[in-house]
Protein backbone atom coordinates (compact mmCIF):
# COMPACT_ATOMS: atom_id res chain seq x y z
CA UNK A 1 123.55 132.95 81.73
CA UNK A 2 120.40 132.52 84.11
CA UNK A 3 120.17 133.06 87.63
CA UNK A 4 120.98 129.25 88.54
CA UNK A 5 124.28 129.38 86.10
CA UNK A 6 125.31 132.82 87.70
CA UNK A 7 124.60 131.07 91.24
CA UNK A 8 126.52 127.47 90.59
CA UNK A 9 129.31 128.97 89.36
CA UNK A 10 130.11 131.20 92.92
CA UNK A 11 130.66 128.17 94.05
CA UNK A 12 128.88 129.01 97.11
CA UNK A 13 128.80 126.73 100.60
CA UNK A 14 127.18 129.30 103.09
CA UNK A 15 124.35 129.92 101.48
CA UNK A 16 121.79 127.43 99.69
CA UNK A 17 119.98 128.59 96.62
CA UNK A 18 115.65 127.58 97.13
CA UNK A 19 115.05 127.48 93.53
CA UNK A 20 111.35 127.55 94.87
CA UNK A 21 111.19 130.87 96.67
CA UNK A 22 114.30 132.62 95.04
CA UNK A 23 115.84 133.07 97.75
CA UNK A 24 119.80 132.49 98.68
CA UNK A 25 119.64 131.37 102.17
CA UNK A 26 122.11 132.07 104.56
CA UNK A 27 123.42 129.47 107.17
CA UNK A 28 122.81 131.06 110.54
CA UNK A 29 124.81 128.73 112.36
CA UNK A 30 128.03 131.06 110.75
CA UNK A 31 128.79 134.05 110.64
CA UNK A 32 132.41 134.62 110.33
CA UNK A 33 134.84 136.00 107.23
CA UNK A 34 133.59 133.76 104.52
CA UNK A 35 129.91 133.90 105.20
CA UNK A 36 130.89 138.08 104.97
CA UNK A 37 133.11 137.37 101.23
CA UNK A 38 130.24 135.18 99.80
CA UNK A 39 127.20 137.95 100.54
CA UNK A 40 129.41 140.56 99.33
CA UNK A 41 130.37 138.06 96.13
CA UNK A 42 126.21 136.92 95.52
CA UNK A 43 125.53 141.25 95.63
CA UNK A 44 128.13 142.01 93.22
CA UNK A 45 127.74 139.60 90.70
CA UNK A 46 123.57 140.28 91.24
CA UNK A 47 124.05 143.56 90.59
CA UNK A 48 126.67 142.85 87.94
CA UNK A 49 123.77 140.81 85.99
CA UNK A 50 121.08 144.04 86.78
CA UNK A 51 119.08 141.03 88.70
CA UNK A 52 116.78 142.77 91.56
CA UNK A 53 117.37 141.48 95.18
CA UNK A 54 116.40 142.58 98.62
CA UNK A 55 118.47 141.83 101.64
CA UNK A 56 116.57 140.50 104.13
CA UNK A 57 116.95 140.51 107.91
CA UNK A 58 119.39 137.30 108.56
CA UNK A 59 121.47 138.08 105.39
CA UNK A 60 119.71 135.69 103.22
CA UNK A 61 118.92 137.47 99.77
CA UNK A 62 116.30 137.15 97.94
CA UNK A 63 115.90 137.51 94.34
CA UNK A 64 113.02 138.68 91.96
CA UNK A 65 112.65 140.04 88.49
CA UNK A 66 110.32 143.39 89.80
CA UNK A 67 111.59 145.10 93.31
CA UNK A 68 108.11 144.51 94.86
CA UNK A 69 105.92 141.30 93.97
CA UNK A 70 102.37 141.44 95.79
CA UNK A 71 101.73 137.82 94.45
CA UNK A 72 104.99 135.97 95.37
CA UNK A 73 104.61 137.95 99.03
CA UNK A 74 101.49 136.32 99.76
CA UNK A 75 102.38 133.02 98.06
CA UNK A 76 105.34 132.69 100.52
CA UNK A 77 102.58 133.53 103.65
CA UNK A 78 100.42 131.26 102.63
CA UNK A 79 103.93 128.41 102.28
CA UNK A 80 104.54 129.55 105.50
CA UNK A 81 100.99 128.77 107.01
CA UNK A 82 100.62 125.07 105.15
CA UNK A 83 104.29 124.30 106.29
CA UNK A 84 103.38 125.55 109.87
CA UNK A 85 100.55 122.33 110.09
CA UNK A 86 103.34 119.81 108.90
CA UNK A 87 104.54 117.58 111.86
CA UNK A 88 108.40 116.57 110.79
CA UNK A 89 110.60 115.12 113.60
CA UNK A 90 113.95 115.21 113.05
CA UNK A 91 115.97 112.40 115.33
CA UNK A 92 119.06 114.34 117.13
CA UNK A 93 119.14 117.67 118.62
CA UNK A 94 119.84 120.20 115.23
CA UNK A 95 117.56 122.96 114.74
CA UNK A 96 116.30 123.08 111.46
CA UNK A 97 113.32 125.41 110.67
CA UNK A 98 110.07 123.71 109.16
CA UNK A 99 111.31 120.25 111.95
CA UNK A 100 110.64 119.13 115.36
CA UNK A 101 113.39 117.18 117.46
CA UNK A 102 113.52 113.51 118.92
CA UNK A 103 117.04 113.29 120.53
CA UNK A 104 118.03 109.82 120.38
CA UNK A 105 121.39 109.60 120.93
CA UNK A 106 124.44 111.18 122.43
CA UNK A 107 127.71 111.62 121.02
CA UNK A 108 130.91 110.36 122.52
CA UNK A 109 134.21 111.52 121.93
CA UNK A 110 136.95 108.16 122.16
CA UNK A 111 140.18 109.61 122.16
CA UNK A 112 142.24 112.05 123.91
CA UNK A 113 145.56 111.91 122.10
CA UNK A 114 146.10 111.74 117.86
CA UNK A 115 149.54 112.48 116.36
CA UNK A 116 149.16 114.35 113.08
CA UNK A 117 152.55 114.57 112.20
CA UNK A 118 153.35 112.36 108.20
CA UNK A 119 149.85 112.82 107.00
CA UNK A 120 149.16 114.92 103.98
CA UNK A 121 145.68 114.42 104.11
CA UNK A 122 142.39 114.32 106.00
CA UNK A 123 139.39 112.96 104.93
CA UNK A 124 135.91 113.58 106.60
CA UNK A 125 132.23 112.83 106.52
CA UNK A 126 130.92 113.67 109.57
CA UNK A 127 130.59 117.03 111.47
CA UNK A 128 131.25 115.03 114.50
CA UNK A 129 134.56 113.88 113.31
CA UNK A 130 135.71 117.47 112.93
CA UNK A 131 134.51 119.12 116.10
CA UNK A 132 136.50 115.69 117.74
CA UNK A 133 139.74 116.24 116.30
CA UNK A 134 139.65 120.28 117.33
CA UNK A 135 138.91 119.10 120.59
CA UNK A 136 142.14 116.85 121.01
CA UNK A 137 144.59 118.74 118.32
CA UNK A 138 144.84 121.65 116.71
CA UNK A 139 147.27 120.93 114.34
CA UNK A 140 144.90 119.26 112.18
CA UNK A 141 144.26 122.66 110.87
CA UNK A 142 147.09 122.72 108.53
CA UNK A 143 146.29 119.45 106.96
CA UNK A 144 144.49 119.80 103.85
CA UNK A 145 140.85 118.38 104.67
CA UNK A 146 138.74 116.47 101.83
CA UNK A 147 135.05 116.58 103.09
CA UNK A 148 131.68 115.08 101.90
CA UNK A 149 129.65 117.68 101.66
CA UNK A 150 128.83 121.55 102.30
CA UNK A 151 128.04 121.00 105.42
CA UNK A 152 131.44 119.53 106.70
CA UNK A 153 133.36 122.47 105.07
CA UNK A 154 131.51 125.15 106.64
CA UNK A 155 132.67 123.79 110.04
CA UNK A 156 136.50 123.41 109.02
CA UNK A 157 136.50 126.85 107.68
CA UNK A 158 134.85 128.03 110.75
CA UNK A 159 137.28 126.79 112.78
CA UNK A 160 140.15 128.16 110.08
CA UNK A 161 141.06 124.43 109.05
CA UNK A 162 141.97 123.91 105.30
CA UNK A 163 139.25 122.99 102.61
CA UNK A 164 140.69 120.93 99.89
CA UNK A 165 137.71 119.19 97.85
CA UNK A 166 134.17 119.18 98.68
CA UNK A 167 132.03 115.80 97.27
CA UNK A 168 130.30 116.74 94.48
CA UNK A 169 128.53 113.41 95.10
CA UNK A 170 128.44 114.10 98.93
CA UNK A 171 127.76 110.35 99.70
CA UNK A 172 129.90 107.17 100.91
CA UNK A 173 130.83 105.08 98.37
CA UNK A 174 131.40 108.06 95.12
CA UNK A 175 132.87 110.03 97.65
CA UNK A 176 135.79 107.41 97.63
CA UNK A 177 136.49 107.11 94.25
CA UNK A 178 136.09 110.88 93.82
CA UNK A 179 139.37 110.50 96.27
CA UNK A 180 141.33 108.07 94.47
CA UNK A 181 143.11 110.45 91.52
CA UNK A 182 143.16 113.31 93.99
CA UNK A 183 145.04 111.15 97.29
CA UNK A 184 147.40 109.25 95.20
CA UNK A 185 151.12 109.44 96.78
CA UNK A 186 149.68 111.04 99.92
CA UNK A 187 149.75 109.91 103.10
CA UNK A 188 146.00 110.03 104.40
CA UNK A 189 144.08 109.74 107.41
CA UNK A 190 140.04 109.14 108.06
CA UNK A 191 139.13 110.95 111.15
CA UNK A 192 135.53 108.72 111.73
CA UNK A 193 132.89 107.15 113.98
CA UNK A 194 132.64 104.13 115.42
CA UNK A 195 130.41 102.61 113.28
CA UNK A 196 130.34 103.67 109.73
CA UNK A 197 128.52 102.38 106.43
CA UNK A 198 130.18 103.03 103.23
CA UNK A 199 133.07 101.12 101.83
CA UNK A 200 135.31 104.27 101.60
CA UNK A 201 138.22 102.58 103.36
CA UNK A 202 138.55 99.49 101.50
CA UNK A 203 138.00 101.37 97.75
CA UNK A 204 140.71 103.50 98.66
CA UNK A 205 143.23 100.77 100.06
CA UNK A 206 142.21 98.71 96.56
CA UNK A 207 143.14 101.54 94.68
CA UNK A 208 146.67 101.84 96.65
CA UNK A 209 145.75 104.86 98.33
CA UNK A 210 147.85 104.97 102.07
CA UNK A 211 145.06 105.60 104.07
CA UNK A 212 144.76 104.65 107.90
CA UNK A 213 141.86 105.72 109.77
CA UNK A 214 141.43 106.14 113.26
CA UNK A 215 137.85 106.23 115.44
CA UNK A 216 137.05 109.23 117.18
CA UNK A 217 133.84 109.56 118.48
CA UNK A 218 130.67 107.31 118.72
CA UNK A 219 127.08 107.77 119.02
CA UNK A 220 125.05 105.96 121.82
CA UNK A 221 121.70 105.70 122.38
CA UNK A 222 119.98 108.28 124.91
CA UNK A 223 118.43 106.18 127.66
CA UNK A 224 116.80 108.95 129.39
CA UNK A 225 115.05 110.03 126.07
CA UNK A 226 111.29 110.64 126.68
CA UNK A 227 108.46 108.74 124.87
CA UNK A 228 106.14 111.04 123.59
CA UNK A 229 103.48 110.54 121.09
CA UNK A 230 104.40 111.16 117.36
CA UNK A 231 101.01 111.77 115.06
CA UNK A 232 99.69 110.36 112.47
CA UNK A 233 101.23 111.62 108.85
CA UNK A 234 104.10 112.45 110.61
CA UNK A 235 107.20 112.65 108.12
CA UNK A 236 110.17 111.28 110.26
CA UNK A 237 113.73 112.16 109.11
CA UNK A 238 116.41 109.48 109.39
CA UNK A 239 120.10 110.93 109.45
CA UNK A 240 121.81 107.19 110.07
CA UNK A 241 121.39 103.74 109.91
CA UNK A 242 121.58 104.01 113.94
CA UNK A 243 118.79 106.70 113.97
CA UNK A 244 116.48 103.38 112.28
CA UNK A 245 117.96 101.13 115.02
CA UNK A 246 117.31 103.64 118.36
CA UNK A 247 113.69 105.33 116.41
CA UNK A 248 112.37 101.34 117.06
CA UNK A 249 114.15 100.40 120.75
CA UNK A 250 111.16 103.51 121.58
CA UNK A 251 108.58 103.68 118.83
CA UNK A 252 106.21 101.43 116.59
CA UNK A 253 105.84 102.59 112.80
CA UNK A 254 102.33 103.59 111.93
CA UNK A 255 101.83 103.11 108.37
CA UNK A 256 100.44 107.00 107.91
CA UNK A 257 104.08 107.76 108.58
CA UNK A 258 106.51 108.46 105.93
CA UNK A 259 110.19 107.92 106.23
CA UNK A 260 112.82 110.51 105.32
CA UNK A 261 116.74 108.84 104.53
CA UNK A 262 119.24 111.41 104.51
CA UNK A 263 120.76 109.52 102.09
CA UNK A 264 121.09 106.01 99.94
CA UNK A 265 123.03 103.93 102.20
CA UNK A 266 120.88 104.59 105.42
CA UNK A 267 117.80 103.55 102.99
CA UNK A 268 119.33 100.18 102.77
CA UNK A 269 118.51 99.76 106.73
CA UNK A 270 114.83 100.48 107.00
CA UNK A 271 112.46 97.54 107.34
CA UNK A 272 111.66 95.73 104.21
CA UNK A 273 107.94 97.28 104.99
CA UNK A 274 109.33 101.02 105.11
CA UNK A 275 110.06 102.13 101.81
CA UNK A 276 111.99 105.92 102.49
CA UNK A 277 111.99 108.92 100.24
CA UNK A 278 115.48 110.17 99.73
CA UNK A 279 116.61 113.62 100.56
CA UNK A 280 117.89 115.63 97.46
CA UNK A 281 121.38 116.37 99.61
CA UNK A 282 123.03 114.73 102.46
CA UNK A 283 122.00 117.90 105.32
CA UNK A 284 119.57 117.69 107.37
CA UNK A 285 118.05 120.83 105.66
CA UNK A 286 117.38 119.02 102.75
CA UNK A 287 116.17 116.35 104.62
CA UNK A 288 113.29 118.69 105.71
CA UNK A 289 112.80 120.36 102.72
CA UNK A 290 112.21 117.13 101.17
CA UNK A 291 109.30 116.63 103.86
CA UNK A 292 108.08 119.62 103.77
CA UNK A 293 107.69 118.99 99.61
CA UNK A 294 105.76 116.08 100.48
């Protein structure tokens, strides 16, 4: 078994294997009991396999076959230079190393009040969706959650909600048939945004799944965002079809640009003109890795 095998099969959601620098990197937006039980599972099975790795500063591990490598060292400094020169915007307010932000929208929460109580299952696909329901009920916690990707179980763990199934798909559409053996004789409910894309609802309702959904939040364009000047060969990352809709109420495309989608049904909304490269994985991570590849 290689190093990818041994990886893939931890099953890991905290940290993100760069098969280009060797290194597991950690999340640093958590740090609670599972980020601790998946370092302490990576080290043991390392070590288990006699595979060299070096602990670095923010947990992240990296891996190599020799304990010191004078090459790959300055390799990664000179990465680190090139991606340094890259200008990548990235259209909300997320950090993300390697990107620069454009907030252009805000997001709104829509309800104050959501009974629980009958459902045996939640689904989500947005981050937004999650940090909405904690906000108005707690009990959602004890629901069994079916998320999209990673990213959305990271937050329901870190707020000690209930992980059933993570997308191995992680977008709209295979998402919901990945669903339909899984919800059948449950009771379900979509915890969403206003406006949504895929067809989840409807593939799941033809497949006589019992699935209501109700709108939580919604995302509205900032008014007070600034205009500022984006430069040439800029890579610009697209997270949602309304990111494509608010990016031209402020800015013209300049065809040096190049167009990120986060993933294949925001592609479907650029401008026949735009043609967008698709991010490997629906985070905004691998949005900018994909730039910074470019």
């Amino acid at each position: 078994m290689d190093i990818k095998e041994i990886i893939n099969s931890l099953n890991l959601i905290y940290y993100e294997f760069d098969t280009k620098k060797n290194i597991l990197i950690k999340d640093v937006n958590y740090s609670n009991k599972y980020t601790k039980l998946e370092f302490f599972k990576i080290t043991y099975y390392l070590s288990k396999n006699n595979i060299f790795f070096k602990v670095l500063k923010n947990k992240s591990i990296e891996l190599s076959q020799n304990k010191f490598e004078i090459k790959k060292c300055f390799t990664s400094f000179l990465e680190k230079v090139k991606d340094s020169n890259k200008d990548i915007f990235l259209l909300n307010d997320k950090k993300v190393k390697g990107a620069k932000n454009i907030p252009l929208f805000k997001i709104v929460y829509t309800k104050e009040q959501i009974k629980l109580e009958g459902y045996d299952a939640l689904i989500f696909t947005s981050k937004n969706s999650i940090n909405a329901i904690d906000s108005i009920n707690k009990k959602w916690k004890k629901i069994p959650s079916y998320v999209i990707s990673e990213q959305t179980a990271k937050l329901v763990k870190n707020l000690d909600g209930n992980v059933e199934f993570i997308s191995k798909t992680k977008h709209g559409n295979e998402f919901a048939y990945e669903l339909i053996n899984k919800l059948k004789g449950k009771r379900v409910l979509y915890l969403r945004g206003k406006d949504i894309v895929s067809e989840l609802i409807s593939i799941l309702k033809a497949n006589n799944i019992d699935c209501l959904d109700e709108i939580i939040y919604e995302n509205i364009f900032d008014e007070s965002i600034n205009k500022r000047k984006i430069p040439k060969n800029s890579k610009i990352i697209f997270t949602s079809p309304s990111t494509i809709k608010y990016f031209f109420k402020v800015f013209s495309w300049d065809e040096s640009f190049t167009a990120i989608s986060i993933g294949k049904t925001t592609a479907k909304y650029f401008p026949p003109n735009i043609k967008p490269v698709l991010a490997d994985d629906t985070s905004f991570k691998s949005c900018v890795d994909k730039a910074l590849s470019l």
